[in-house]
C-alpha atoms as a PDB file:
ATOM      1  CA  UNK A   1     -89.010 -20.531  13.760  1.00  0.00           C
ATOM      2  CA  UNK A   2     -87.047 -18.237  11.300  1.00  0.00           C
ATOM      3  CA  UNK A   3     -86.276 -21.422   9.333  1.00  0.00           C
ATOM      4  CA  UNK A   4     -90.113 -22.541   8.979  1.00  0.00           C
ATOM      5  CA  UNK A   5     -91.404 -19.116   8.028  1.00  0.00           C
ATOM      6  CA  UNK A   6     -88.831 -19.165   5.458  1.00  0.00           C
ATOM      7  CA  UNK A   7     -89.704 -22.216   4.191  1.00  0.00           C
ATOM      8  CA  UNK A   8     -93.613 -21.329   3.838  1.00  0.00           C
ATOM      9  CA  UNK A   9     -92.855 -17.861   2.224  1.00  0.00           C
ATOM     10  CA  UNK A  10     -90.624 -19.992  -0.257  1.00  0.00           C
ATOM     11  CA  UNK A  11     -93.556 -22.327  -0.786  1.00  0.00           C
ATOM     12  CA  UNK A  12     -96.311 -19.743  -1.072  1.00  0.00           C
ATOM     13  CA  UNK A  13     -94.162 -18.052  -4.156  1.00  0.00           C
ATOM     14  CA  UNK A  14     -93.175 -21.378  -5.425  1.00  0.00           C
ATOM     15  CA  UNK A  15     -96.759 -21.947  -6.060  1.00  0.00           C
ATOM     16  CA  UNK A  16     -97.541 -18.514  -6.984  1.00  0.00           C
ATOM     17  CA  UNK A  17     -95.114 -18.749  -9.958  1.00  0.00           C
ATOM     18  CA  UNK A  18     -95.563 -22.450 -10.720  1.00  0.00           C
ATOM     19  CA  UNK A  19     -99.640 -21.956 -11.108  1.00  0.00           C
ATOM     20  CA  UNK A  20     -99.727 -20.349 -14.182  1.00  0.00           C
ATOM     21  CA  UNK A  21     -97.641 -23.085 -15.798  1.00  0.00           C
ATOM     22  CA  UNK A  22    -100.071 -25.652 -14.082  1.00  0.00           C
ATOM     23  CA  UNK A  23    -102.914 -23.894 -15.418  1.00  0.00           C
ATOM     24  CA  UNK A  24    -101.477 -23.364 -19.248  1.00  0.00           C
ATOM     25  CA  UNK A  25    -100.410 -27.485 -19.257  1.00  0.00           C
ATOM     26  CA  UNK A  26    -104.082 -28.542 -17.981  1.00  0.00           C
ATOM     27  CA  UNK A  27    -105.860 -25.994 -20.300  1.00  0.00           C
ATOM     28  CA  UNK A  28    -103.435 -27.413 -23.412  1.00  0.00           C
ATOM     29  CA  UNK A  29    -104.749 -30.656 -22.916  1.00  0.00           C
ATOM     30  CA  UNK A  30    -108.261 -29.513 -23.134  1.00  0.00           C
ATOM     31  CA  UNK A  31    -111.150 -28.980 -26.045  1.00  0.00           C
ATOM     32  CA  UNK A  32    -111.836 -25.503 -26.912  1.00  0.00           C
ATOM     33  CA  UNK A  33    -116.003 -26.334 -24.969  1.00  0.00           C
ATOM     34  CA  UNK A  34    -113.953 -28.143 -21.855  1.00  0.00           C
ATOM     35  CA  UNK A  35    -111.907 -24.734 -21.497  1.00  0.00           C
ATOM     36  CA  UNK A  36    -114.732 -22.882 -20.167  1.00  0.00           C
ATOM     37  CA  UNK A  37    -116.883 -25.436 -18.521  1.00  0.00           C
ATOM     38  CA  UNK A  38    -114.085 -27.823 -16.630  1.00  0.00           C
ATOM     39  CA  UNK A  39    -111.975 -27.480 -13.539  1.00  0.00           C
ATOM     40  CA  UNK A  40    -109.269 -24.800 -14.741  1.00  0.00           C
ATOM     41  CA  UNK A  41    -106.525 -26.218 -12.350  1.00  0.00           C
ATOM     42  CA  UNK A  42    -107.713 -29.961 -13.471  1.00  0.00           C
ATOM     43  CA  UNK A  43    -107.848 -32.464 -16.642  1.00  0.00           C
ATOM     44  CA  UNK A  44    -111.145 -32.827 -18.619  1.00  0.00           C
ATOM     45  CA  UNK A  45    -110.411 -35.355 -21.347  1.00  0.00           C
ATOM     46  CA  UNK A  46    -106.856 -35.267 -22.416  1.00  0.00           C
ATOM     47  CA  UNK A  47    -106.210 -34.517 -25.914  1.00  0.00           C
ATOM     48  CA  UNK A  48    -102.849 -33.133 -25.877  1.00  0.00           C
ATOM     49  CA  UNK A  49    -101.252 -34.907 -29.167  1.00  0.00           C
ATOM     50  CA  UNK A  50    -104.537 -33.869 -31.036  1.00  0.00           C
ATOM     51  CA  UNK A  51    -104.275 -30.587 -29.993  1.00  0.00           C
ATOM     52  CA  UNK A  52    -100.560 -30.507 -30.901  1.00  0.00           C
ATOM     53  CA  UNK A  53    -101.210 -31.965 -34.097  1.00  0.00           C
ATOM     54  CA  UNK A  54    -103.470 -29.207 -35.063  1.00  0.00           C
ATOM     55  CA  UNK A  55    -101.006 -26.650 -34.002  1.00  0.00           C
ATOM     56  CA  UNK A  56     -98.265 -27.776 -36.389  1.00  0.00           C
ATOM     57  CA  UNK A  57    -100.812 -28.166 -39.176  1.00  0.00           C
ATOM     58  CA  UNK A  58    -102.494 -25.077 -38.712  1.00  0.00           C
ATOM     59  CA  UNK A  59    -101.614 -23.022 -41.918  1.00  0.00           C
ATOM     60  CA  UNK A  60     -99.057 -25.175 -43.374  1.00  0.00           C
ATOM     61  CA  UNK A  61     -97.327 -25.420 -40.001  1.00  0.00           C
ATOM     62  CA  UNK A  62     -96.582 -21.280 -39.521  1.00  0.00           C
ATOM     63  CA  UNK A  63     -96.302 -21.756 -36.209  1.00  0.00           C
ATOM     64  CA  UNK A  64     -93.232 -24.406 -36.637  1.00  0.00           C
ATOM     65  CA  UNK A  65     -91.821 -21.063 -38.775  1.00  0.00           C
ATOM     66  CA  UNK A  66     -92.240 -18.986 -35.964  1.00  0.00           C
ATOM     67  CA  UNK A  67     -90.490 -21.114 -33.518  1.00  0.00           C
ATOM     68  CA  UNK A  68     -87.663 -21.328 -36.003  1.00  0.00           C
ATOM     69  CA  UNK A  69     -87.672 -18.079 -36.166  1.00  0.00           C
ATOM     70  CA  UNK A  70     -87.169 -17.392 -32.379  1.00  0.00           C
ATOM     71  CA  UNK A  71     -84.498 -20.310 -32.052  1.00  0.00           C
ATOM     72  CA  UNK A  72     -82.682 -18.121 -34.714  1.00  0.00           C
ATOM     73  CA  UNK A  73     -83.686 -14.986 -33.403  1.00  0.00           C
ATOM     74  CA  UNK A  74     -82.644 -15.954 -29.666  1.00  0.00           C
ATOM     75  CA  UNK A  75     -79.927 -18.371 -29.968  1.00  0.00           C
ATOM     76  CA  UNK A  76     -77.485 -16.783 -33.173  1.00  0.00           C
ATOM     77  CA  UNK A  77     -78.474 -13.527 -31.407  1.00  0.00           C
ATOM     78  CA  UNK A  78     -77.253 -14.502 -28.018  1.00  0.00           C
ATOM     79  CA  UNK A  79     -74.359 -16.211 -29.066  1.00  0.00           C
ATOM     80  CA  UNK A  80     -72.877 -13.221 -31.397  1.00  0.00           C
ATOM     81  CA  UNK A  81     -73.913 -10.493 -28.187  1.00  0.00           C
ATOM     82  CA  UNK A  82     -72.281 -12.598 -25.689  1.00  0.00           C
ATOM     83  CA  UNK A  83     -69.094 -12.839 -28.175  1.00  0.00           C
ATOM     84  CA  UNK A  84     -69.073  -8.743 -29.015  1.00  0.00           C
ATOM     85  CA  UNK A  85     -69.707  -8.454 -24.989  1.00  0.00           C
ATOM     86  CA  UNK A  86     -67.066 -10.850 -23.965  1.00  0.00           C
ATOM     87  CA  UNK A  87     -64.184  -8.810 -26.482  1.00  0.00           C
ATOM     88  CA  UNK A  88     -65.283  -5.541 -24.625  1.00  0.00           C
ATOM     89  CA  UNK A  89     -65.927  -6.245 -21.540  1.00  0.00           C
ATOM     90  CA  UNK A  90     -62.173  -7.622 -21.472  1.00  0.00           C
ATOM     91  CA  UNK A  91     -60.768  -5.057 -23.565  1.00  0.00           C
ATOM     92  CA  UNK A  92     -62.455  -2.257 -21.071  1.00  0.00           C
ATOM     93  CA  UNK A  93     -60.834  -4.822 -18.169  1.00  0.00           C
ATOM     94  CA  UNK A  94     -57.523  -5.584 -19.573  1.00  0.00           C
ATOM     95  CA  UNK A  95     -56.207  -2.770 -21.611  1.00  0.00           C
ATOM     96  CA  UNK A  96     -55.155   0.868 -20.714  1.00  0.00           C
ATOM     97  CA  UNK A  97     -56.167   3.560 -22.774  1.00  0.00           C
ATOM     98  CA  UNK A  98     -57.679   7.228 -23.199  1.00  0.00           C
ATOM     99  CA  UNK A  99     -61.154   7.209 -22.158  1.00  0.00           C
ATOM    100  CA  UNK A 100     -61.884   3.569 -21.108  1.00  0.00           C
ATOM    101  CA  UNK A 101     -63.645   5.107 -17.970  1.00  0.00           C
ATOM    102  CA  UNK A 102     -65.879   6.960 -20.122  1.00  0.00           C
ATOM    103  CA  UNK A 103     -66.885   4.908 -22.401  1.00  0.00           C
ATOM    104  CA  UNK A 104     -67.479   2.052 -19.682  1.00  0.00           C
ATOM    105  CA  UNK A 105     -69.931   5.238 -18.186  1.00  0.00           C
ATOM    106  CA  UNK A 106     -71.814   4.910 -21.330  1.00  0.00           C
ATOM    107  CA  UNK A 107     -72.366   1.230 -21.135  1.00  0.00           C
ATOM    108  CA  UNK A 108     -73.846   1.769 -17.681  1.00  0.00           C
ATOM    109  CA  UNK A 109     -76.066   4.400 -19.284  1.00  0.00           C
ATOM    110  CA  UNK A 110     -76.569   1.669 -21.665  1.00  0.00           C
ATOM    111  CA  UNK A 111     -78.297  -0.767 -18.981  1.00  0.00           C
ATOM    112  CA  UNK A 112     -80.236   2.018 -17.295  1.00  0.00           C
ATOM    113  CA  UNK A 113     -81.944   2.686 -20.436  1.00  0.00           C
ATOM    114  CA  UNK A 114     -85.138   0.562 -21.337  1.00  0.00           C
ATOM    115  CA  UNK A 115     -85.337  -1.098 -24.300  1.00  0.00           C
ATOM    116  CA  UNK A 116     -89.099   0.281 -25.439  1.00  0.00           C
ATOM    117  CA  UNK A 117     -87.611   3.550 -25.218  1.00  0.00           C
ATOM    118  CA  UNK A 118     -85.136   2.567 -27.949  1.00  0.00           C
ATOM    119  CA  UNK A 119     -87.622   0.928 -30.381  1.00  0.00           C
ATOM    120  CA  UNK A 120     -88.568   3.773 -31.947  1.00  0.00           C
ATOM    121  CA  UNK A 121     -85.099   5.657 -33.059  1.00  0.00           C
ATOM    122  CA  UNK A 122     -84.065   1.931 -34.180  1.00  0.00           C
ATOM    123  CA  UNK A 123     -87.105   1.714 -36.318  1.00  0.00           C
ATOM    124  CA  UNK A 124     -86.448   5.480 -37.979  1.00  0.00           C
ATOM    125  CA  UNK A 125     -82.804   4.044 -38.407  1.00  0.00           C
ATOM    126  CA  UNK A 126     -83.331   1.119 -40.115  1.00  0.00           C
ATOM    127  CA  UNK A 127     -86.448   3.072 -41.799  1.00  0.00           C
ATOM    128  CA  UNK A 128     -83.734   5.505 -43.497  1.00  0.00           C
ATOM    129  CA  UNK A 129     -81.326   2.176 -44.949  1.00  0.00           C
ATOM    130  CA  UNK A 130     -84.555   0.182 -45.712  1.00  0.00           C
ATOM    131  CA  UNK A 131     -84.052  -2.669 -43.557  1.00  0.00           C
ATOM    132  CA  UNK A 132     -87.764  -3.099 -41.829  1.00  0.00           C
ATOM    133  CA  UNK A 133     -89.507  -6.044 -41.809  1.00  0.00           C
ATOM    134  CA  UNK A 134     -86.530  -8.344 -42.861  1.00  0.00           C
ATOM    135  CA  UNK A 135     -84.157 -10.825 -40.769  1.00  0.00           C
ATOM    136  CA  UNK A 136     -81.600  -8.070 -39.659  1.00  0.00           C
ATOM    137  CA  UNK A 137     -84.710  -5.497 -37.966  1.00  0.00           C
ATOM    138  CA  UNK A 138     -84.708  -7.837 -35.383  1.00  0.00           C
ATOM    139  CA  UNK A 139     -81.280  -9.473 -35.091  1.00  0.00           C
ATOM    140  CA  UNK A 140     -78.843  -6.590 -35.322  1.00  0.00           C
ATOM    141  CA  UNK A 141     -80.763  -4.445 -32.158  1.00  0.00           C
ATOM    142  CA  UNK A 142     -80.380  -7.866 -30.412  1.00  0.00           C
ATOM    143  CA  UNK A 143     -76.895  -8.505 -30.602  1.00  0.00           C
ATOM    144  CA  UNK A 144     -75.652  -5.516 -28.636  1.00  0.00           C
ATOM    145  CA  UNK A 145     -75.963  -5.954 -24.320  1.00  0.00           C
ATOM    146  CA  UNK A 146     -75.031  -3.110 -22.398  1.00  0.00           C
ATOM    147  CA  UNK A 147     -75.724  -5.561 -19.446  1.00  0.00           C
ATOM    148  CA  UNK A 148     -73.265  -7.950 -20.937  1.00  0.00           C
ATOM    149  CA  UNK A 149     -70.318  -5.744 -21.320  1.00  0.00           C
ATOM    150  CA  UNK A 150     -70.523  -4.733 -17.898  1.00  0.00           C
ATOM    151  CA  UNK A 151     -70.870  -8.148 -16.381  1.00  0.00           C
ATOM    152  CA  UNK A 152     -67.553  -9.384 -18.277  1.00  0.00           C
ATOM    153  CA  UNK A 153     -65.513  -6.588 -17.410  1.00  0.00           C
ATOM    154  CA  UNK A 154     -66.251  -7.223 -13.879  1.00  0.00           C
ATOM    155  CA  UNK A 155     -65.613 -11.097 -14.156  1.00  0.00           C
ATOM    156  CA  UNK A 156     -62.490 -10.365 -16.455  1.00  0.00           C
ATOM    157  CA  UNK A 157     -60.893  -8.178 -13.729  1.00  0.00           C
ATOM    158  CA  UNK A 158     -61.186 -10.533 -11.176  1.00  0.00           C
ATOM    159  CA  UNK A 159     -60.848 -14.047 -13.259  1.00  0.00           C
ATOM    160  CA  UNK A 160     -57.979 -13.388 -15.912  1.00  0.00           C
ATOM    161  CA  UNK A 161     -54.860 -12.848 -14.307  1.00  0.00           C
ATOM    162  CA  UNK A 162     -52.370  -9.924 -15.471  1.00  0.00           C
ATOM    163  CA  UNK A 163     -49.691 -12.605 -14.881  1.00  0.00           C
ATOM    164  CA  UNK A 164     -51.256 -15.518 -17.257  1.00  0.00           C
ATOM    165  CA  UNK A 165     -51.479 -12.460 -20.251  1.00  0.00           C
ATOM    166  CA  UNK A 166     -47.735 -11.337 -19.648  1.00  0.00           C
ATOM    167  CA  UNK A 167     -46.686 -15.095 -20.045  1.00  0.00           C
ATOM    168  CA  UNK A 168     -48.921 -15.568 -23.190  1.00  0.00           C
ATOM    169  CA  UNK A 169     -47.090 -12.280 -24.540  1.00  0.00           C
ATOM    170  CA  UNK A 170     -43.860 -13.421 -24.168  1.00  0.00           C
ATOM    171  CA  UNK A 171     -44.765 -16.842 -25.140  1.00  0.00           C
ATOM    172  CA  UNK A 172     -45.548 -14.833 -28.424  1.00  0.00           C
ATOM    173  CA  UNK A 173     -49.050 -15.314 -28.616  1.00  0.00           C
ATOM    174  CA  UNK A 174     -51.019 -12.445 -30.086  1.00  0.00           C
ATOM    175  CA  UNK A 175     -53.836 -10.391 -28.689  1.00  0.00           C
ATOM    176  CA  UNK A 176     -56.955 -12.168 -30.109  1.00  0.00           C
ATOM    177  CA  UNK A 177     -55.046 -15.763 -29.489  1.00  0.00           C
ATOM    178  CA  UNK A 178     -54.430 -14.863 -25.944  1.00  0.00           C
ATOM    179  CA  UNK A 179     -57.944 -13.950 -25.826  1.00  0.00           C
ATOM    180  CA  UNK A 180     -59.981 -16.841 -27.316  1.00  0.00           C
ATOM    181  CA  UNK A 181     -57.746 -19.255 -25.938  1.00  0.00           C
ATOM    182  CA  UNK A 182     -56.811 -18.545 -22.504  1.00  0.00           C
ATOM    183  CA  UNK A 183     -59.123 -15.839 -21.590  1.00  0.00           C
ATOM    184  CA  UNK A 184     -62.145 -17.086 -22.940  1.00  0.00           C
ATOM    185  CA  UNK A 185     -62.138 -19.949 -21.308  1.00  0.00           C
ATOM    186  CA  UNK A 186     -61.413 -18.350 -17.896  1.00  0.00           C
ATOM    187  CA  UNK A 187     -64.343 -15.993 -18.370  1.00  0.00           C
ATOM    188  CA  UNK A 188     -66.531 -19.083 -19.479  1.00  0.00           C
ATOM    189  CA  UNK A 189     -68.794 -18.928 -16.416  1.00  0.00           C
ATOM    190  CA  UNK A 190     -69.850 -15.175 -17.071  1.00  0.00           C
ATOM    191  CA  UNK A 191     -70.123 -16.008 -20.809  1.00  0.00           C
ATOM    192  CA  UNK A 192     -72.715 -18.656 -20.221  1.00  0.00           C
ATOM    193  CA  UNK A 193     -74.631 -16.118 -17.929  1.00  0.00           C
ATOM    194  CA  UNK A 194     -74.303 -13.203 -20.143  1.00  0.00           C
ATOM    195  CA  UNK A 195     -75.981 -15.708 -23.236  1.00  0.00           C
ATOM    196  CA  UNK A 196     -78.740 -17.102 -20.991  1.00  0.00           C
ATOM    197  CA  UNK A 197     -79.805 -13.495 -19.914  1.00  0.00           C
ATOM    198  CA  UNK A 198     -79.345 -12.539 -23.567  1.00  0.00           C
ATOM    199  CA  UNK A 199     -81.218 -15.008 -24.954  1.00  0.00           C
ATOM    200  CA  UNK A 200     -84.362 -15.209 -22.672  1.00  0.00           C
ATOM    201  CA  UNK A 201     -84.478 -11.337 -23.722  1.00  0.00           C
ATOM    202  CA  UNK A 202     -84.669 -12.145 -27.359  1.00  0.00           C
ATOM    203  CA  UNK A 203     -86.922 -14.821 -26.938  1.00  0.00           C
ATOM    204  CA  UNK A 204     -89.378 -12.624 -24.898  1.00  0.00           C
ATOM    205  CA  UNK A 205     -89.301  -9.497 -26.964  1.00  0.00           C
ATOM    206  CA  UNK A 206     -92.366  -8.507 -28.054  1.00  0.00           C
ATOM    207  CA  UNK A 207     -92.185  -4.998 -28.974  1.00  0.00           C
ATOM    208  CA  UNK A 208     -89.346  -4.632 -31.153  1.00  0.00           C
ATOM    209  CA  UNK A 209     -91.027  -7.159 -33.729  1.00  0.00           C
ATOM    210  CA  UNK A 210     -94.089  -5.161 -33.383  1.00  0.00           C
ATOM    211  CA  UNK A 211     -92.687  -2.264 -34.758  1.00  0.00           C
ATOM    212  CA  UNK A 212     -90.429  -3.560 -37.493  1.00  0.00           C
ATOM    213  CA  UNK A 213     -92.042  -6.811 -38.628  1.00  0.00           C
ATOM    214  CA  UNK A 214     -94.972  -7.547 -41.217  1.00  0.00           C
ATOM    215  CA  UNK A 215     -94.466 -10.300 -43.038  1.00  0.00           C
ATOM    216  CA  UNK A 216     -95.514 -13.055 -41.288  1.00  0.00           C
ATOM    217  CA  UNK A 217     -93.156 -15.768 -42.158  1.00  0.00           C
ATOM    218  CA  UNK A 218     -90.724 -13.403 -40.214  1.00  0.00           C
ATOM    219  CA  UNK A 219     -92.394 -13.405 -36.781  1.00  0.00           C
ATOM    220  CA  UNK A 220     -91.020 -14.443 -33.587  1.00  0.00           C
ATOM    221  CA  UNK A 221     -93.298 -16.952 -32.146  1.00  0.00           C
ATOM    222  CA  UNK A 222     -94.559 -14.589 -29.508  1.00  0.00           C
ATOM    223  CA  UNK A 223     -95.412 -12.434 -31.475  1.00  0.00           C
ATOM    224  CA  UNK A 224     -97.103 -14.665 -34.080  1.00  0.00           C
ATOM    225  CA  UNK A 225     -98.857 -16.246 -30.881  1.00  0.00           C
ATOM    226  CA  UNK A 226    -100.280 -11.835 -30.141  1.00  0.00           C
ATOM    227  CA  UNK A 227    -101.123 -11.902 -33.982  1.00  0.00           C
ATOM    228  CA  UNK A 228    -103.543 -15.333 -33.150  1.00  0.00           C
ATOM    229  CA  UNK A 229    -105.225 -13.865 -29.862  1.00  0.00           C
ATOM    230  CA  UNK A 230    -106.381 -10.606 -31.510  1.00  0.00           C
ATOM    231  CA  UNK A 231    -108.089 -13.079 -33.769  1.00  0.00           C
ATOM    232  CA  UNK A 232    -110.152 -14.983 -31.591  1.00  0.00           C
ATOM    233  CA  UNK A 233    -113.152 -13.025 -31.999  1.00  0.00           C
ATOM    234  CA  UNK A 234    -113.248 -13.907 -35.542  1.00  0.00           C
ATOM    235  CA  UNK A 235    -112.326 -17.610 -35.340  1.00  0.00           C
ATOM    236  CA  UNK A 236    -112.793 -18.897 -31.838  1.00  0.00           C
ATOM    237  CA  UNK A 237    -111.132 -22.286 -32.695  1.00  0.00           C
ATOM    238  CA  UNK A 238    -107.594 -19.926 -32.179  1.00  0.00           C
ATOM    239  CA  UNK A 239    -107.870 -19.973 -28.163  1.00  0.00           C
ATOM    240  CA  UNK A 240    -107.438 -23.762 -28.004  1.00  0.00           C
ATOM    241  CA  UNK A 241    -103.954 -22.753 -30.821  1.00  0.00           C
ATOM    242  CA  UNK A 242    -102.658 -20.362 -28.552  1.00  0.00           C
ATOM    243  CA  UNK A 243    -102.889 -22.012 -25.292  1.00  0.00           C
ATOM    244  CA  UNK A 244    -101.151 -24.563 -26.823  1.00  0.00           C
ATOM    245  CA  UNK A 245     -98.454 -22.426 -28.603  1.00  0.00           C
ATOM    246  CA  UNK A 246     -97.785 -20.481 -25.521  1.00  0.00           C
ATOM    247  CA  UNK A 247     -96.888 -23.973 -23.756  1.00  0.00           C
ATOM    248  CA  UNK A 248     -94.726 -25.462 -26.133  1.00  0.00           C
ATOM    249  CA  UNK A 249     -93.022 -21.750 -26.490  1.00  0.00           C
ATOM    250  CA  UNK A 250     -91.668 -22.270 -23.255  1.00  0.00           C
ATOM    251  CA  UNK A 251     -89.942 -25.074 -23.459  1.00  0.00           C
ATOM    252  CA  UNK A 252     -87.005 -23.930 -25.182  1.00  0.00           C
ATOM    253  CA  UNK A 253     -86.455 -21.549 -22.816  1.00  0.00           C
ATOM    254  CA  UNK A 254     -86.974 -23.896 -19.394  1.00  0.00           C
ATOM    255  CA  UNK A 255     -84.716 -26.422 -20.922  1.00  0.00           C
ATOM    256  CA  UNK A 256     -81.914 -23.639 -21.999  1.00  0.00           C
ATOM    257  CA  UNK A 257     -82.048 -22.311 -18.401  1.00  0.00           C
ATOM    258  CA  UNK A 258     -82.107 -25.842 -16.763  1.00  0.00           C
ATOM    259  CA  UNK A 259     -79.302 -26.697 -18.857  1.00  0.00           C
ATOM    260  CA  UNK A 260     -76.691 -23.237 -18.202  1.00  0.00           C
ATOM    261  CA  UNK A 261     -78.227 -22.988 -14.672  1.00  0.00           C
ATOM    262  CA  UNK A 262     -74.914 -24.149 -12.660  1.00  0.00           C
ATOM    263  CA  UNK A 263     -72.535 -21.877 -14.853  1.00  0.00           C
ATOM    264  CA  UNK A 264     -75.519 -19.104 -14.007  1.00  0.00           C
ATOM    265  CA  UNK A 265     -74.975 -19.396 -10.580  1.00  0.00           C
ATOM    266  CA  UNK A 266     -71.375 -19.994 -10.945  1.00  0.00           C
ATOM    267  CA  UNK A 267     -70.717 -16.712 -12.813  1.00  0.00           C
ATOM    268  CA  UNK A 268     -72.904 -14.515 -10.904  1.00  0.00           C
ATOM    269  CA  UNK A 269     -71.217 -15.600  -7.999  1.00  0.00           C
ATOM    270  CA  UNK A 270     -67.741 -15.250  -8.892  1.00  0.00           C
ATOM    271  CA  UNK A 271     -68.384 -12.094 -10.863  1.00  0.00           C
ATOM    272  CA  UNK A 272     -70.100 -10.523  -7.634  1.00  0.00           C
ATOM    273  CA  UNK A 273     -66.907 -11.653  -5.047  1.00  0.00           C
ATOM    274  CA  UNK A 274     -64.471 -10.734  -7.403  1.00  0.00           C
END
């Protein structure tokens, strides 16, 4: 009995959170008149290439920009913030020295804090060095992860052996060659976590563009997707763009998470035993 109710509360969410996505691949497939006058949860006449093709033609293909722009964004971002996470978290793990406790207190206040509530002392920062609306307004607040340092420390303690380091030592292997390759590797599985989490954040962040960004050949794709909506009063030919831009801007992220999802399990497991 317990095992069929679990089942059909799994099922009922499963198609709570999948319907959406049904709805947004039927409605892509669409005309802009079949939208509102078809089955929303069914296929009118398909037209799904034609409706991509005018997507990437749109405007000289801005919305191909975009997308570029979030790869960039998302995937250089998460990689250099799982990097600078991975060196402290094992620093704060490994080494001994005044304050470590402390300062690992600050990157727990670090995750407690939300990022909106950070947006606008980053934008009066990079305001006073003259660094809105350009590249680095929206990389360099994206490469930091509170959540990331404290994840690695955690998995470092646990996964990286005091022995293994003392051999390496005495071996004569430096710090930062001990550390990229032996404990790197051992700390792989929280690495890939930390990046996955890292870059579904960047991908999905909305605000922080919103408030730094206004050249357009500088947006994020979700936020060049907002900048199309607001629009549809004025050119109603947008809502058919959009529906399709939203679709194909998930992709990236359902094939990154499909692709890191057994080291995501694997390091959030091992990081929560250990």
């Amino acid at each position: 009995m317990s095992r069929t109710t679990a089942m059909i509360i799994m099922s009922v969410f499963t198609v709570y959170f999948l319907l959406p996505i049904w709805w947004l691949f039927v409605a892509s497939t669409k005309s802009t008149g079949d939208i509102l006058t078809s089955d929303p949860l069914w296929f009118a006449d398909p037209q799904l290439l034609s409706n991509l093709g005018d997507l990437f033609a749109y405007r000289d293909g801005v919305y191909l920009r975009w997308l570029g722009n979030s790869v960039l964004y998302a995937g250089l971002g998460g990689l250099v913030a799982t990097l600078l996470a991975g060196m402290c978290g094992y620093a704060l793990a490994k080494y001994h020295f005044r304050g470590r406790e402390f300062m690992f207190s600050v990157v727990l206040g670090g995750v407690l804090v939300p990022a909106t509530a950070l947006a606008l002392p980053l934008f009066l920062l990079f305001s006073q060095v003259e660094l809105t609306n350009t590249f680095w307004a929206v990389f360099l607040p994206s490469i930091v992860s509170p959540f990331g340092v404290y994840l690695t420390r955690i998995f470092a303690a646990g996964s990286v052996p005091d022995e293994l380091l003392e051999a390496a030592r005495l071996d004569g292997s430096g710090e930062l060659r001990t550390f990229f390759t032996v404990s790197l590797r051992l700390m792989s599985p929280a690495l890939v976590t930390v990046f996955l989490f890292q870059f579904v954040t960047i991908w999905n962040n909305f605000f922080l563009p919103l408030i730094m960004l206004r050249d357009e050949a500088l947006f994020p794709v979700t936020f060049g997707l907002y900048g199309w909506n607001t629009q549809l009063n004025q050119i109603p030919e947008l809502r058919m763009l959009v529906l399709v831009g939203a679709l194909v801007s998930i992709i990236p992220l359902v094939v990154t998470f499909l692709s890191l999802q057994r080291f995501w399990r694997s390091g959030l497991g091992a990081g929560a035993v250990k």
